[in-house]
PDB file of N, CA and C in Angstrom:
ATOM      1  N   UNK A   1     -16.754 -33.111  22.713  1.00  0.00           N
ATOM      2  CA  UNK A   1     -15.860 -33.453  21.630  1.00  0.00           C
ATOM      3  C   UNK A   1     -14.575 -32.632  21.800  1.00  0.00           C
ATOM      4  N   UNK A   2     -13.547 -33.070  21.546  1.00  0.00           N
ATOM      5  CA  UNK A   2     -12.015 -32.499  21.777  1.00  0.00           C
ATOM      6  C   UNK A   2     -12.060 -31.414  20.662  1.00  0.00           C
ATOM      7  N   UNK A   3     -11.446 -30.273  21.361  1.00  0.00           N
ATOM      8  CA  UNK A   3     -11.242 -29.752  20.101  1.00  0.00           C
ATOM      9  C   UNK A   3      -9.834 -29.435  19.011  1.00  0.00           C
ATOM     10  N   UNK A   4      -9.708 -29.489  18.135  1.00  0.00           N
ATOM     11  CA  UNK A   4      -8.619 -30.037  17.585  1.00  0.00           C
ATOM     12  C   UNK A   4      -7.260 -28.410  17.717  1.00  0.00           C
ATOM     13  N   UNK A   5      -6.175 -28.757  17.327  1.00  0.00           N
ATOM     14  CA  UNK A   5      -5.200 -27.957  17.078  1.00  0.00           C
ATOM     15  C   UNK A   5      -4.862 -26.756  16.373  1.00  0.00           C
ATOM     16  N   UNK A   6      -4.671 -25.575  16.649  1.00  0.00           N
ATOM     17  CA  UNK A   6      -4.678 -24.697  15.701  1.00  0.00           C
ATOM     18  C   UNK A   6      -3.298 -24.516  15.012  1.00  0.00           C
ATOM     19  N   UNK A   7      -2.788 -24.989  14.041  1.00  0.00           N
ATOM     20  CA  UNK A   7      -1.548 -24.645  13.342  1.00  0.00           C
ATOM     21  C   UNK A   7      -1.439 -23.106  12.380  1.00  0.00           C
ATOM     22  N   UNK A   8      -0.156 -22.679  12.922  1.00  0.00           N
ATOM     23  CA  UNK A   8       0.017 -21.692  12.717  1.00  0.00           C
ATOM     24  C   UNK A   8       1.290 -21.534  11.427  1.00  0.00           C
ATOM     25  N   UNK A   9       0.644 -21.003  10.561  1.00  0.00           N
ATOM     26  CA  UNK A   9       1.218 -20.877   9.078  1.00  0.00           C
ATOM     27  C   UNK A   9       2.772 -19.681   9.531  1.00  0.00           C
ATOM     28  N   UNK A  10       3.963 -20.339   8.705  1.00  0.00           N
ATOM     29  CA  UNK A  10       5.073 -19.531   8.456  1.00  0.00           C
ATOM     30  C   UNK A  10       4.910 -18.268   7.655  1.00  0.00           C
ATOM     31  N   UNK A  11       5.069 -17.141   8.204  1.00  0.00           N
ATOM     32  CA  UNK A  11       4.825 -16.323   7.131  1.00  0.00           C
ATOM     33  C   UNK A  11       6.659 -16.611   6.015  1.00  0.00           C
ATOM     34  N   UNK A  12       6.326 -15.920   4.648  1.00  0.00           N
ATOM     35  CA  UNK A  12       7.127 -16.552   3.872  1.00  0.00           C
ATOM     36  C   UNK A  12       8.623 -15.301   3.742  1.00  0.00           C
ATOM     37  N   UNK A  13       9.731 -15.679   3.716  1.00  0.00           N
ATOM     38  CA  UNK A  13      11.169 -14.413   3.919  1.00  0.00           C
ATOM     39  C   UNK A  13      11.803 -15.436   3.166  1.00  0.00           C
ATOM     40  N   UNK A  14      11.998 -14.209   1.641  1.00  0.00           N
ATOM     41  CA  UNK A  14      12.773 -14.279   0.928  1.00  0.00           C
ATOM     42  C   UNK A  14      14.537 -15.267   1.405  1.00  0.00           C
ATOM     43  N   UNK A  15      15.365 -15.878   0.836  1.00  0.00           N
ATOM     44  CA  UNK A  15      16.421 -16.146   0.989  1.00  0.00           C
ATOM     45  C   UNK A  15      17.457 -14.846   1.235  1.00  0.00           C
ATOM     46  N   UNK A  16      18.704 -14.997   2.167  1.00  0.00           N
ATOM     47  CA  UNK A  16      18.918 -13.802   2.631  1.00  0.00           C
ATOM     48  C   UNK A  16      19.995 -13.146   1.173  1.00  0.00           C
ATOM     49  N   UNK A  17      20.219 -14.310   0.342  1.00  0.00           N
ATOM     50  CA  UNK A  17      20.896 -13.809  -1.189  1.00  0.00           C
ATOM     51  C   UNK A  17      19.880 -13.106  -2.191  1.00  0.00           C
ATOM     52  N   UNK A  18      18.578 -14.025  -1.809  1.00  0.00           N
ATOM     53  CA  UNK A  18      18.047 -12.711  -2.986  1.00  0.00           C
ATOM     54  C   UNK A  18      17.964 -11.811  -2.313  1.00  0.00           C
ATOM     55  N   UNK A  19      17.159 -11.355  -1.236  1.00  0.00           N
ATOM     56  CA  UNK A  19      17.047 -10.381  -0.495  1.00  0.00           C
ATOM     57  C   UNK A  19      18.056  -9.100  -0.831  1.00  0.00           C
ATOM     58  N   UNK A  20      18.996  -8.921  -0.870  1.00  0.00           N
ATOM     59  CA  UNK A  20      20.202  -8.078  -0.770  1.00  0.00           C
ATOM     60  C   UNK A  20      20.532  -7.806  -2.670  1.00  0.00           C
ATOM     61  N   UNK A  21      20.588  -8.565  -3.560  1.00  0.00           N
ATOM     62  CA  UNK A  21      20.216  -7.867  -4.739  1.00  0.00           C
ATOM     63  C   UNK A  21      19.280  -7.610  -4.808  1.00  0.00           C
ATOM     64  N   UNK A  22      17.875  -7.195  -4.864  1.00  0.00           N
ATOM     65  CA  UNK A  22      16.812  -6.750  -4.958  1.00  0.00           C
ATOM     66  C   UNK A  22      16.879  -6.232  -6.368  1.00  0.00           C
ATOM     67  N   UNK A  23      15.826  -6.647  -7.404  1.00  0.00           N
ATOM     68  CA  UNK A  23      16.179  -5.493  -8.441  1.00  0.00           C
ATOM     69  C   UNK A  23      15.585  -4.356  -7.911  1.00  0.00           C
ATOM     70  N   UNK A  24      14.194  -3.998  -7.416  1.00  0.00           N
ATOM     71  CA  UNK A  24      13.431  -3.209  -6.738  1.00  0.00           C
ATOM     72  C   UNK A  24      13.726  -1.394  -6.417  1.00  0.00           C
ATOM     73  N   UNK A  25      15.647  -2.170  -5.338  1.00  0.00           N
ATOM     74  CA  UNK A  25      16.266  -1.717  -4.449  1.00  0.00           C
ATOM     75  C   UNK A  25      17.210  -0.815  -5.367  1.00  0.00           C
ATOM     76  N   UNK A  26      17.581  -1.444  -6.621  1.00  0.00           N
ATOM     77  CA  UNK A  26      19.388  -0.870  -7.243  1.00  0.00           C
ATOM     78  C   UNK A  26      18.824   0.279  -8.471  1.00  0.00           C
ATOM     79  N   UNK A  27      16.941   0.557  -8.661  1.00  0.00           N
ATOM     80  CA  UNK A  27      16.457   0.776  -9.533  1.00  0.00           C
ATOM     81  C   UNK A  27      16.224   2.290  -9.192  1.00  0.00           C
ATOM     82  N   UNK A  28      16.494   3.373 -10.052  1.00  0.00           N
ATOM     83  CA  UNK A  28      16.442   4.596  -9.134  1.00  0.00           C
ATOM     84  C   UNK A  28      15.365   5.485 -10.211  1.00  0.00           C
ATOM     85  N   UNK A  29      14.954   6.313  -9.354  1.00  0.00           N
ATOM     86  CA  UNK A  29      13.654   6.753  -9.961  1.00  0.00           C
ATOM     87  C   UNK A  29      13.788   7.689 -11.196  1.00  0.00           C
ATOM     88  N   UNK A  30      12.868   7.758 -12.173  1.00  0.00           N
ATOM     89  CA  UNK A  30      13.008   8.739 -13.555  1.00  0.00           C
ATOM     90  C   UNK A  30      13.109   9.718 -13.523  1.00  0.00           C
ATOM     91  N   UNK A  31      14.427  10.581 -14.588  1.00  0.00           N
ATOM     92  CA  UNK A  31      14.432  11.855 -14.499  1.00  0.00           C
ATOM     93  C   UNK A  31      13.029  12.502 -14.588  1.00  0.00           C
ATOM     94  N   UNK A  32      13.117  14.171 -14.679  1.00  0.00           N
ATOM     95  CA  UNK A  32      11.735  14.800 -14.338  1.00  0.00           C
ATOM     96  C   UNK A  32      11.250  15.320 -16.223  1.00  0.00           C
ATOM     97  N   UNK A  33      12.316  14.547 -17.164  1.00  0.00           N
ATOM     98  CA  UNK A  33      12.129  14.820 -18.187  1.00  0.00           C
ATOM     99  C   UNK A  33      11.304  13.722 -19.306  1.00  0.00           C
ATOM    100  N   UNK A  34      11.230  12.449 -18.423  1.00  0.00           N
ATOM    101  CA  UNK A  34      10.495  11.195 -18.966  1.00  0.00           C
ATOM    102  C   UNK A  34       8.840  11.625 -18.893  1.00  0.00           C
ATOM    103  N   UNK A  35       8.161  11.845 -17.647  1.00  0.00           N
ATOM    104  CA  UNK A  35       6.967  12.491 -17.595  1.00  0.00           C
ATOM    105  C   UNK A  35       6.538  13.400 -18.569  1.00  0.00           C
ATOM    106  N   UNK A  36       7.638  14.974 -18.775  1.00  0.00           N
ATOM    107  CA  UNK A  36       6.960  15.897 -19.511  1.00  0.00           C
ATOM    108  C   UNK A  36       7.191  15.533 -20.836  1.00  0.00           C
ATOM    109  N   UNK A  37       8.303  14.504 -21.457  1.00  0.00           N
ATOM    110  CA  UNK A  37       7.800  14.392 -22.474  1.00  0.00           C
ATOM    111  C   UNK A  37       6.953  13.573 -23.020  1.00  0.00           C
ATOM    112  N   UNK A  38       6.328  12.839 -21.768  1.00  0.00           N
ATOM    113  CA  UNK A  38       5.009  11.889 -22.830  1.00  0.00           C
ATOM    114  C   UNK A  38       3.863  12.763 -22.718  1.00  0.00           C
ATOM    115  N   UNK A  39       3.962  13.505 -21.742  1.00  0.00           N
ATOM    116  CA  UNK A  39       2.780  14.685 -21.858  1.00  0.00           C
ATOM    117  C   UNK A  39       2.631  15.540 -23.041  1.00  0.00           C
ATOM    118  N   UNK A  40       4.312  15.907 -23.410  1.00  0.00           N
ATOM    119  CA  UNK A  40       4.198  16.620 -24.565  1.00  0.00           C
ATOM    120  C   UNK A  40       3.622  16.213 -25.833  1.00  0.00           C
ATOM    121  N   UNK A  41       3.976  14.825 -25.977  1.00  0.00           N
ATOM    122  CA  UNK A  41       4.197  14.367 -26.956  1.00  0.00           C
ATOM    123  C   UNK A  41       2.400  13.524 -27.356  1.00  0.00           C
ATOM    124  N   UNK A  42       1.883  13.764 -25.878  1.00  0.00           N
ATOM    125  CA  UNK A  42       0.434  13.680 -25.871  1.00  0.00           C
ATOM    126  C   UNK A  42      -0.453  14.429 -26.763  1.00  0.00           C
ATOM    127  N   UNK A  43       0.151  15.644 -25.974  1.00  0.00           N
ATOM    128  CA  UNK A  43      -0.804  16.852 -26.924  1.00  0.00           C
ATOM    129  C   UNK A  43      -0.470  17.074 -28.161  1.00  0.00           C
ATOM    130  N   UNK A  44       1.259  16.971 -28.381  1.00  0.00           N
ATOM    131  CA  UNK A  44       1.594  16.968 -30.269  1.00  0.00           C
ATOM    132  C   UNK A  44       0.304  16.091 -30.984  1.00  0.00           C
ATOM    133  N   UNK A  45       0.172  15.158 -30.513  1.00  0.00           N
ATOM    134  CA  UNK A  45      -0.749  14.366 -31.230  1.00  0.00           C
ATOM    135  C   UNK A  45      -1.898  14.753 -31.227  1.00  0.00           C
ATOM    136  N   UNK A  46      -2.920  15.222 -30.257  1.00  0.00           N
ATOM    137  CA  UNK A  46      -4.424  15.713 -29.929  1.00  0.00           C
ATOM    138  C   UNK A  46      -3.983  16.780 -30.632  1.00  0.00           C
ATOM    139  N   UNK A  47      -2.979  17.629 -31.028  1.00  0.00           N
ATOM    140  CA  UNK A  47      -3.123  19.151 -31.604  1.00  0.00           C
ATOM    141  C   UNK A  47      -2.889  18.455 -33.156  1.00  0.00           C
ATOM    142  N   UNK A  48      -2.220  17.872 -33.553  1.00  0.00           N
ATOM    143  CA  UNK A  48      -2.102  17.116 -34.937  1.00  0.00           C
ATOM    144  C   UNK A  48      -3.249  16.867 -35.272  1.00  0.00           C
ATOM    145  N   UNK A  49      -3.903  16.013 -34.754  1.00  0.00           N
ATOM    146  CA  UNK A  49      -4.875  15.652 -35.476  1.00  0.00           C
ATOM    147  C   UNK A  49      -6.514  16.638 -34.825  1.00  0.00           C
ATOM    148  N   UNK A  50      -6.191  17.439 -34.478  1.00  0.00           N
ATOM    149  CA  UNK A  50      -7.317  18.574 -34.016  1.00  0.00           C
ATOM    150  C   UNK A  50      -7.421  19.729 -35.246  1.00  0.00           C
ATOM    151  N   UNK A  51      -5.990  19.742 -35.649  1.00  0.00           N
ATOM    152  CA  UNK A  51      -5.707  20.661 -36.797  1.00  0.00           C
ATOM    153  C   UNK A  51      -6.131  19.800 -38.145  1.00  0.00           C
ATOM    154  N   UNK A  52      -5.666  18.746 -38.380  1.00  0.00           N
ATOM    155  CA  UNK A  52      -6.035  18.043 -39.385  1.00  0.00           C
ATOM    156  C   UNK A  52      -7.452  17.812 -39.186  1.00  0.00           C
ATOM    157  N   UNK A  53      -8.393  17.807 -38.432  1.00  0.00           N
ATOM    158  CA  UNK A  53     -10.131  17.256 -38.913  1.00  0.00           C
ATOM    159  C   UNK A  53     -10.636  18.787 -39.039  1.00  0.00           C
ATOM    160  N   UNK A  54      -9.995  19.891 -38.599  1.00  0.00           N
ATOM    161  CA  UNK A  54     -10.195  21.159 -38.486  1.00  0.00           C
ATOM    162  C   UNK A  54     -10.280  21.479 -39.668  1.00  0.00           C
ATOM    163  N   UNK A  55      -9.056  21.560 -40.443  1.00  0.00           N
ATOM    164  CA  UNK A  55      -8.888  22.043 -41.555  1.00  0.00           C
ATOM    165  C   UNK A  55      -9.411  21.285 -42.472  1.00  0.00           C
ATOM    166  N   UNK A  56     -10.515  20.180 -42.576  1.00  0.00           N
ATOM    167  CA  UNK A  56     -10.876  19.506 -43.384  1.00  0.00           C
ATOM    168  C   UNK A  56     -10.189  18.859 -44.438  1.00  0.00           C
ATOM    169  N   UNK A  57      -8.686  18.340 -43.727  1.00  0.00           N
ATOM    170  CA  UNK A  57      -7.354  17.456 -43.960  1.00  0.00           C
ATOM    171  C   UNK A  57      -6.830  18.568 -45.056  1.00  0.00           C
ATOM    172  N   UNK A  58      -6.409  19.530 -45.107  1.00  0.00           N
ATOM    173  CA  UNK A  58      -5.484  20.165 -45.722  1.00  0.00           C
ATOM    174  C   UNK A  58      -4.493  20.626 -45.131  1.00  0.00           C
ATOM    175  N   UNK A  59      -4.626  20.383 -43.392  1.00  0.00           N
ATOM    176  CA  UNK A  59      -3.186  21.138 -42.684  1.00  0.00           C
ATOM    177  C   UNK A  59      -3.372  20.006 -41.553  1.00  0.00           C
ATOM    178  N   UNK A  60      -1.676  19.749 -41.069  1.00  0.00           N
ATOM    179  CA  UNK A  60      -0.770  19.987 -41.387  1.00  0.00           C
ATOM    180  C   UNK A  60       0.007  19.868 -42.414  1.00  0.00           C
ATOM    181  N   UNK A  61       0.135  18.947 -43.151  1.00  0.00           N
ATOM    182  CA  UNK A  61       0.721  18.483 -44.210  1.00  0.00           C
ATOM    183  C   UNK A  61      -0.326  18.037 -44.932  1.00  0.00           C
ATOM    184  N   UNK A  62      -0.456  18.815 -46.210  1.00  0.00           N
ATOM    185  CA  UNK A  62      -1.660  18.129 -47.018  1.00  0.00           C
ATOM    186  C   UNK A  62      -1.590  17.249 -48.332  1.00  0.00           C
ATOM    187  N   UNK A  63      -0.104  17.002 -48.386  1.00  0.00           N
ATOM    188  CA  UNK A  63       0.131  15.796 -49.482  1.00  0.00           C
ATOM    189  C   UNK A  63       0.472  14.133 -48.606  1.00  0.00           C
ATOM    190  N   UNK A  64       0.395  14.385 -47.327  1.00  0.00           N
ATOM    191  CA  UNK A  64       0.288  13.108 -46.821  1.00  0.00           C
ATOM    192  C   UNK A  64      -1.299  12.674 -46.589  1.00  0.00           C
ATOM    193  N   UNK A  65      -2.014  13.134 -46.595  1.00  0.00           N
ATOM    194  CA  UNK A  65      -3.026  12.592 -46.687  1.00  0.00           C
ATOM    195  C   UNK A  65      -3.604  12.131 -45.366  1.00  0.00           C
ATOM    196  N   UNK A  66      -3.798  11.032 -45.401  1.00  0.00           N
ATOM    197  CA  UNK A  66      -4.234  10.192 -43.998  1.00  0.00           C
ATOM    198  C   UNK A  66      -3.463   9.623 -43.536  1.00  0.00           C
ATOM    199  N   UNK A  67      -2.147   9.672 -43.965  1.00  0.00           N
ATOM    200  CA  UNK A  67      -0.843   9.841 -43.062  1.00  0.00           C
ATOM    201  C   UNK A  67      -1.017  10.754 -42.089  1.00  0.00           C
ATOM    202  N   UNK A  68      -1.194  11.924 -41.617  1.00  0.00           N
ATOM    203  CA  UNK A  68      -1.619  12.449 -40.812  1.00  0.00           C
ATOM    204  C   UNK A  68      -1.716  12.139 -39.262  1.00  0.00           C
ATOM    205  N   UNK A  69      -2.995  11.014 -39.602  1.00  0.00           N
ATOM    206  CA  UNK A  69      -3.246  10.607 -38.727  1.00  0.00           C
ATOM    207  C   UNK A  69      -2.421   9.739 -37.788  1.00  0.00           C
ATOM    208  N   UNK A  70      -1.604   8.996 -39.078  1.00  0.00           N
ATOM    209  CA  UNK A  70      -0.576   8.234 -38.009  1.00  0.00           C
ATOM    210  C   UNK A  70       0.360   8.659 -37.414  1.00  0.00           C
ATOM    211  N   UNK A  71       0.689  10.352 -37.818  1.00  0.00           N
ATOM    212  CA  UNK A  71       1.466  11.067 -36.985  1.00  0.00           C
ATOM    213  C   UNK A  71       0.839  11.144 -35.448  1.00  0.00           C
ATOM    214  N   UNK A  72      -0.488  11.473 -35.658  1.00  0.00           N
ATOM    215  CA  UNK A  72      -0.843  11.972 -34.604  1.00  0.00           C
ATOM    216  C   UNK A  72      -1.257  11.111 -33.770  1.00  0.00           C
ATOM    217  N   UNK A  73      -1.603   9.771 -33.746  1.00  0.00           N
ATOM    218  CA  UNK A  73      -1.924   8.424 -33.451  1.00  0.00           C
ATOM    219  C   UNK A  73      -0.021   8.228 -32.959  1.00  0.00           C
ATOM    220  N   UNK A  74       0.591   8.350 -33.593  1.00  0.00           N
ATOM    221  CA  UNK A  74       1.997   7.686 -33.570  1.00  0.00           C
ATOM    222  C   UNK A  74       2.815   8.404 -32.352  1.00  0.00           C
ATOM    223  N   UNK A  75       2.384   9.514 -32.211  1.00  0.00           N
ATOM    224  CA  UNK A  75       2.859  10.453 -31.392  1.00  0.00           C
ATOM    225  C   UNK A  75       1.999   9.945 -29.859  1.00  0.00           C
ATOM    226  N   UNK A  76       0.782   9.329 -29.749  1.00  0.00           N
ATOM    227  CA  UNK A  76       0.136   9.148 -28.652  1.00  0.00           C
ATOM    228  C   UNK A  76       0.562   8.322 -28.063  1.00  0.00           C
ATOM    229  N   UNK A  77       1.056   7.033 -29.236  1.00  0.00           N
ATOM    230  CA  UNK A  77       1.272   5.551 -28.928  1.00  0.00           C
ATOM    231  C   UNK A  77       2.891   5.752 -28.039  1.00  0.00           C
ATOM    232  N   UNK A  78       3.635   6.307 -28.660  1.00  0.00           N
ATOM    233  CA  UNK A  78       5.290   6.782 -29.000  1.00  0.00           C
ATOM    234  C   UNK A  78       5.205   7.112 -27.105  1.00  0.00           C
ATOM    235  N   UNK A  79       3.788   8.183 -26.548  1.00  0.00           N
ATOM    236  CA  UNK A  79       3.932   8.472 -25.206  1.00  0.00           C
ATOM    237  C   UNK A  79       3.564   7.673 -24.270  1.00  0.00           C
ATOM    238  N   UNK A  80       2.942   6.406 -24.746  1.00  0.00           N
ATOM    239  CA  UNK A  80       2.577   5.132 -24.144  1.00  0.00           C
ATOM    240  C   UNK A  80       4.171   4.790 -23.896  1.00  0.00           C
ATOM    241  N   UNK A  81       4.220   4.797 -24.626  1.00  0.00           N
ATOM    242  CA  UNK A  81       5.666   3.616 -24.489  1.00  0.00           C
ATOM    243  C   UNK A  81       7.012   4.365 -23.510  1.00  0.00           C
ATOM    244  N   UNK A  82       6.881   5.609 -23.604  1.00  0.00           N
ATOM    245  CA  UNK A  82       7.438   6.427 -22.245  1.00  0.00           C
ATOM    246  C   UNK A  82       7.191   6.096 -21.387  1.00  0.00           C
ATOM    247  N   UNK A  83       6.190   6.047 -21.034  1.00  0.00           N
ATOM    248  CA  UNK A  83       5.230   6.347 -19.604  1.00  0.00           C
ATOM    249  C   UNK A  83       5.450   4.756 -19.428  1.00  0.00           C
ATOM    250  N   UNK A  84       5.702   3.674 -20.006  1.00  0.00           N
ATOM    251  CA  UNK A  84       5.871   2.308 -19.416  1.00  0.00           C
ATOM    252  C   UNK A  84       7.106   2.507 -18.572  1.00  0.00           C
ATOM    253  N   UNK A  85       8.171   2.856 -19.272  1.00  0.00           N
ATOM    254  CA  UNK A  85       9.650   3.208 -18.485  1.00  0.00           C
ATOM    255  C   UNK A  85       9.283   3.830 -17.237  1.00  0.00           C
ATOM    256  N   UNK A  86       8.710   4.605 -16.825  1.00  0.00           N
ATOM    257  CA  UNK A  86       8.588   5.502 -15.910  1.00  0.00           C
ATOM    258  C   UNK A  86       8.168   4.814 -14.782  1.00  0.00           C
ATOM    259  N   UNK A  87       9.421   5.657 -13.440  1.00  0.00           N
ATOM    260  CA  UNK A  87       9.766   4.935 -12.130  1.00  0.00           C
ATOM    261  C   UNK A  87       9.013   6.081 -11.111  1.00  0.00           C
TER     262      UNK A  87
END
């Protein structure tokens, strides 16, 4: 039996216009101050609310109540949203 043809696939190259804007390329990497502050702003929160279940919600602030928590929740989320930016 004959055996048939092997066709050989194009590999695929960009157009030479996109190529050359690149967003990729013009995008330059994050200062060294984007990192430490979602780190910081990590632990503000784990120490917020470490102090608040500690103190059996009377500190830090003890007329917010369970507000509190959304500081310290808010502060975690707040370093999410850093750390997305980050190159």
């Amino acid at each position: 039996m004959p055996k048939s043809t092997v066709r050989k696939k194009k590999t695929y190259a960009p157009p030479p216009d996109v190529r050359a804007t690149s967003a990729a390329a013009s995008k330059k990497p994050s200062p060294m101050w984007v990192p430490a502050l979602a780190v910081g702003l990590i632990l503000f929160g784990i120490a917020w609310l470490v102090v608040f279940y500690l103190s059996e919600q009377a500190y830090p602030v003890a007329s917010w109540k369970y507000w509190n928590l959304a500081v310290g929740f808010g502060a975690m989320v707040a370093s999410l949203g850093i750390l997305s930016r980050w190159r």
